[in-house]
Structures are given as structure tokens and as C-alpha cells.
C-alpha atoms as a PDB file:
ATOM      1  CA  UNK A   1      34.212  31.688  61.828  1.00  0.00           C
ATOM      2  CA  UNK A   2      36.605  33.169  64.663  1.00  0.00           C
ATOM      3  CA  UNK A   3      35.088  33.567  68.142  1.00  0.00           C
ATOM      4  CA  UNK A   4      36.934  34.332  71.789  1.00  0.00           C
ATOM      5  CA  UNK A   5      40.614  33.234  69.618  1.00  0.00           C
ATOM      6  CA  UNK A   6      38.710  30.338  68.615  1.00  0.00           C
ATOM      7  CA  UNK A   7      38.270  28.872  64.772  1.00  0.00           C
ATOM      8  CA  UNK A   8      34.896  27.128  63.930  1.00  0.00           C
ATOM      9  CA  UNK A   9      33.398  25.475  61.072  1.00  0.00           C
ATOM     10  CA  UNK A  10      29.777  25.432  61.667  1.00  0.00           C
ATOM     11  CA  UNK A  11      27.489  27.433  64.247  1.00  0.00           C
ATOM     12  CA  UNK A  12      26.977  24.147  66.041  1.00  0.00           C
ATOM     13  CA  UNK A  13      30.522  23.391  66.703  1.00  0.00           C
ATOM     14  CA  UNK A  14      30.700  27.743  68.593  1.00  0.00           C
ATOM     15  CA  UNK A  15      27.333  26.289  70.572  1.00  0.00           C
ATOM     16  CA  UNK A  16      29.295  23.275  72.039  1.00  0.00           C
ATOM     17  CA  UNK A  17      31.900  25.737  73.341  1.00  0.00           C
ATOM     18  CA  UNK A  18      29.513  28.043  75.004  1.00  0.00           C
ATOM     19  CA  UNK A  19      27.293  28.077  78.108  1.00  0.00           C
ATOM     20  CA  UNK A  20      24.217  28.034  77.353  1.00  0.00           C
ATOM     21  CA  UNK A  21      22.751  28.732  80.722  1.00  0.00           C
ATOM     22  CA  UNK A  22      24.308  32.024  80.676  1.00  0.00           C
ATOM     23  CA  UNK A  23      22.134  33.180  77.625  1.00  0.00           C
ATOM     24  CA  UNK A  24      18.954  34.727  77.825  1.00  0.00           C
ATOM     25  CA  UNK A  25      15.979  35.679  75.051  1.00  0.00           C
ATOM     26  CA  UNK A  26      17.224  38.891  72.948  1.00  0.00           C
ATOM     27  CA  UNK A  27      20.921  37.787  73.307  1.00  0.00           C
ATOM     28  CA  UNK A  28      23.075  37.559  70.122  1.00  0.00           C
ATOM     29  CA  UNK A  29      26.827  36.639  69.137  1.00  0.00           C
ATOM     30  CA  UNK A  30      28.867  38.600  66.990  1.00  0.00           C
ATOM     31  CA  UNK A  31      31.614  36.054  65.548  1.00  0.00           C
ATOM     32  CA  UNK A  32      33.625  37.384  62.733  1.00  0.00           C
ATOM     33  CA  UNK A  33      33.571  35.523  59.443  1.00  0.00           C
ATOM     34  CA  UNK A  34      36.467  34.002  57.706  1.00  0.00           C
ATOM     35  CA  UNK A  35      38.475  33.159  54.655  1.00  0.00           C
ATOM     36  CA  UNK A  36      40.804  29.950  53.425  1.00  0.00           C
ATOM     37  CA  UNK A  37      43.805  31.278  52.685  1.00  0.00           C
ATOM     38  CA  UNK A  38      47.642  30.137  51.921  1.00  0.00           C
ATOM     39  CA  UNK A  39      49.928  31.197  54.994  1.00  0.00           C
ATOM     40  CA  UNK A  40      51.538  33.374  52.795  1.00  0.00           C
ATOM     41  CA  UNK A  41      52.400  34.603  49.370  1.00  0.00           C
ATOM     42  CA  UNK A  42      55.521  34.348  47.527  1.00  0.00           C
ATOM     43  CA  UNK A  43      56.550  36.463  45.593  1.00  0.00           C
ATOM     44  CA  UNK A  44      60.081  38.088  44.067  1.00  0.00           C
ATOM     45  CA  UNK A  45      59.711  40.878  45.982  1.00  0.00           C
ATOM     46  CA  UNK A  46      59.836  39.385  48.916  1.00  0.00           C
ATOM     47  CA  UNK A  47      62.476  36.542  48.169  1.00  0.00           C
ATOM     48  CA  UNK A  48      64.340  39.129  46.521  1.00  0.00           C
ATOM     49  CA  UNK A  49      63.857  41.213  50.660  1.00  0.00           C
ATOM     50  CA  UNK A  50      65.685  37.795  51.685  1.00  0.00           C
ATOM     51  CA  UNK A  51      68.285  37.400  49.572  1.00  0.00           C
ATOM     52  CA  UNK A  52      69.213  41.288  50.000  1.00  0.00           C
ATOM     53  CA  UNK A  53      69.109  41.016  53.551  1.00  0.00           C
ATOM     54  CA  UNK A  54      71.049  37.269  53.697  1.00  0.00           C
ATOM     55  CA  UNK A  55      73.969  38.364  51.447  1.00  0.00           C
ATOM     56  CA  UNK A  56      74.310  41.954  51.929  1.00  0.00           C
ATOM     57  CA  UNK A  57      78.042  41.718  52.292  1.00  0.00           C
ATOM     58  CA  UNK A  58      77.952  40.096  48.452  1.00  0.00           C
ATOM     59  CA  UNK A  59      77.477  42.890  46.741  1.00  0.00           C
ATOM     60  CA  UNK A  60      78.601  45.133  44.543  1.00  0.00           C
ATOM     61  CA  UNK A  61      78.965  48.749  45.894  1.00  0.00           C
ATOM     62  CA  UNK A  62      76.480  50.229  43.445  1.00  0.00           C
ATOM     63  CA  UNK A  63      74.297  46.885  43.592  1.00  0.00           C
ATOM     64  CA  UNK A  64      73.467  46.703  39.884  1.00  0.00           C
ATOM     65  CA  UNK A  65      73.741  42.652  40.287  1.00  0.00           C
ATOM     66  CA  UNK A  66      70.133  42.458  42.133  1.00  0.00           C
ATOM     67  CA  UNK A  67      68.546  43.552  39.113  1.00  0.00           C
ATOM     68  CA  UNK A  68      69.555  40.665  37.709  1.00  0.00           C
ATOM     69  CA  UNK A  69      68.879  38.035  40.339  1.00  0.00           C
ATOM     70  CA  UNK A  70      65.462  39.396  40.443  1.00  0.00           C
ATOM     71  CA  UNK A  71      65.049  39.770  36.870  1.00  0.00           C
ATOM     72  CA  UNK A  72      65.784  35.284  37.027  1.00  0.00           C
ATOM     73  CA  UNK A  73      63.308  34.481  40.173  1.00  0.00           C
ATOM     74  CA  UNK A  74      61.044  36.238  38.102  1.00  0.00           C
ATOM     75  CA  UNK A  75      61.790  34.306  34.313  1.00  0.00           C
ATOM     76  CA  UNK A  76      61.958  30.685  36.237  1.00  0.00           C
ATOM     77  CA  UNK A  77      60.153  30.839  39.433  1.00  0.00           C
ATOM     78  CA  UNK A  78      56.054  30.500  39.067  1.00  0.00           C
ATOM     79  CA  UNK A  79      55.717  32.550  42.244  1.00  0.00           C
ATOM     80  CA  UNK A  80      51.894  31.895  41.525  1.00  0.00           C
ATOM     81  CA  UNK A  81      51.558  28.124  41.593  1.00  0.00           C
ATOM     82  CA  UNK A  82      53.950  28.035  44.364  1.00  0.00           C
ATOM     83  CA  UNK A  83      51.625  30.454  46.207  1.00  0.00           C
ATOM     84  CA  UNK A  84      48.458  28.324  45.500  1.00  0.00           C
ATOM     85  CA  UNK A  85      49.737  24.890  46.398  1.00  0.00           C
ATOM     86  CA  UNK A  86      50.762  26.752  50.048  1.00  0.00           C
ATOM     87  CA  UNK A  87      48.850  25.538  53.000  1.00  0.00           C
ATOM     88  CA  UNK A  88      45.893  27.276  53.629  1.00  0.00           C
ATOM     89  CA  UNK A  89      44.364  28.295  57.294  1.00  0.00           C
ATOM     90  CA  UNK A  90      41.378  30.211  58.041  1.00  0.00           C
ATOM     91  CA  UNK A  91      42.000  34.053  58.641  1.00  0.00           C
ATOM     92  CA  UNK A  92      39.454  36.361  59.404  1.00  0.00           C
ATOM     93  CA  UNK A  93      38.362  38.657  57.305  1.00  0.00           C
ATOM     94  CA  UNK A  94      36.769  41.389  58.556  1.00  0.00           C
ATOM     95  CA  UNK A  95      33.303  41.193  58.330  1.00  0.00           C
ATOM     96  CA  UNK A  96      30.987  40.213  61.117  1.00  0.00           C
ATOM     97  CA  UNK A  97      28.546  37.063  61.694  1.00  0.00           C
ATOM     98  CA  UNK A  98      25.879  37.740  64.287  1.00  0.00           C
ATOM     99  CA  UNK A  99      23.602  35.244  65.447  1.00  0.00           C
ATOM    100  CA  UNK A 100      20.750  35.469  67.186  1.00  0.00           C
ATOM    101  CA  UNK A 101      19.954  33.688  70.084  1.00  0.00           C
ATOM    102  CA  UNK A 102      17.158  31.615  68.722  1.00  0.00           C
ATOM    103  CA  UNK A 103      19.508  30.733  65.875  1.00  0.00           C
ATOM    104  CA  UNK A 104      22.003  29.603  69.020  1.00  0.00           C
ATOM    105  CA  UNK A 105      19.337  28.000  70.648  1.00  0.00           C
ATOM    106  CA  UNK A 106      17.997  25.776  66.910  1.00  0.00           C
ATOM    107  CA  UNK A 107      22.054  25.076  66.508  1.00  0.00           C
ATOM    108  CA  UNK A 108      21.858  23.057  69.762  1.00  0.00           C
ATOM    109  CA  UNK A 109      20.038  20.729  69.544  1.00  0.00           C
END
């Protein structure tokens, strides 16, 4: 979960991080839930963005030669496994987490 820039793993590791004494009955806390993620995903497309961008003064004047190059990342690159052995962080996803502030209260002690 992702809370004032913040990741956490459990409710109990937010409560250590917040002061308590400033809560009161009927308070809650809105965190926003997350997902594990790689960093990134590779793909053609975007290697192929690179590669256009890196050599741009390689190229033919009508450019048919990219079609190619992408046409081999594609036949011998596995752009998939690649992507799944990436690192993966937490990265919010959207959705919200609210708890309440008995729930805050049970998660400290």
C-alpha cells in the first residue's frame, strides 16, 4: 500500500509511521492499494523507438531496412521472458484502501 509517498507491506508497518495521538474516534485513512510489477516492459516497439532514435543517421532515405531489424528482435528476442524476469517494485494501482480507525487502533498493538 502507498501512503504520504510512502510504500508499506502491512497496515501495521503505516501505524508505526503515524501519530497516533493525533487520531480521534470516527477517523479513517485512505491509502491506495498496490501492485508487483516489473519496472518496465520490453518490447520491439520500444527497442525498435531506440534503435531509430540511436542510429538515425544509418539509414536509408526511404527506411525500408527497419522493417527488417524489427522483423529479427521480434523472431529471436523473447521480449516476454525478458519482461518477466525484470525487477519488480510496487506501483499503485488505483484503487483505494481505507481503514478505519479502530482497524488503526487493533493494528497497533
Amino acid at each position: 500500500m502507498y501512503y504520504n509517498e510512502n510504500f508499506y507491506d502491512e497496515l501495521s508497518d503505516l501505524v508505526a509511521d503515524i501519530d497516533l495521538d493525533m487520531l480521534k474516534v470516527g477517523d479513517i485513512i485512505t491509502v491506495e492499494d498496490c501492485d508487483l510489477e516489473p519496472i518496465g516492459v520490453l518490447s520491439s516497439e520500444l527497442l525498435m523507438e531506440f534503435l531509430t532514435d540511436k542510429w538515425e543517421d544509418r539509414q536509408s532515405e526511404n527506411g525500408d531496412e527497419w522493417i527488417k531489424v524489427e522483423k529479427i528482435l521480434k523472431e529471436w528476442i523473447d521480449f516476454e521472458t525478458i519482461t518477466k524476469e525484470l525487477p519488480k517494485l510496487w506501483y499503485p494501482n488505483g484503487k483505494e484502501i481505507t481503514f478505519t480507525y479502530e482497524q488503526i487502533m487493533e493494528a497497533s498493538e
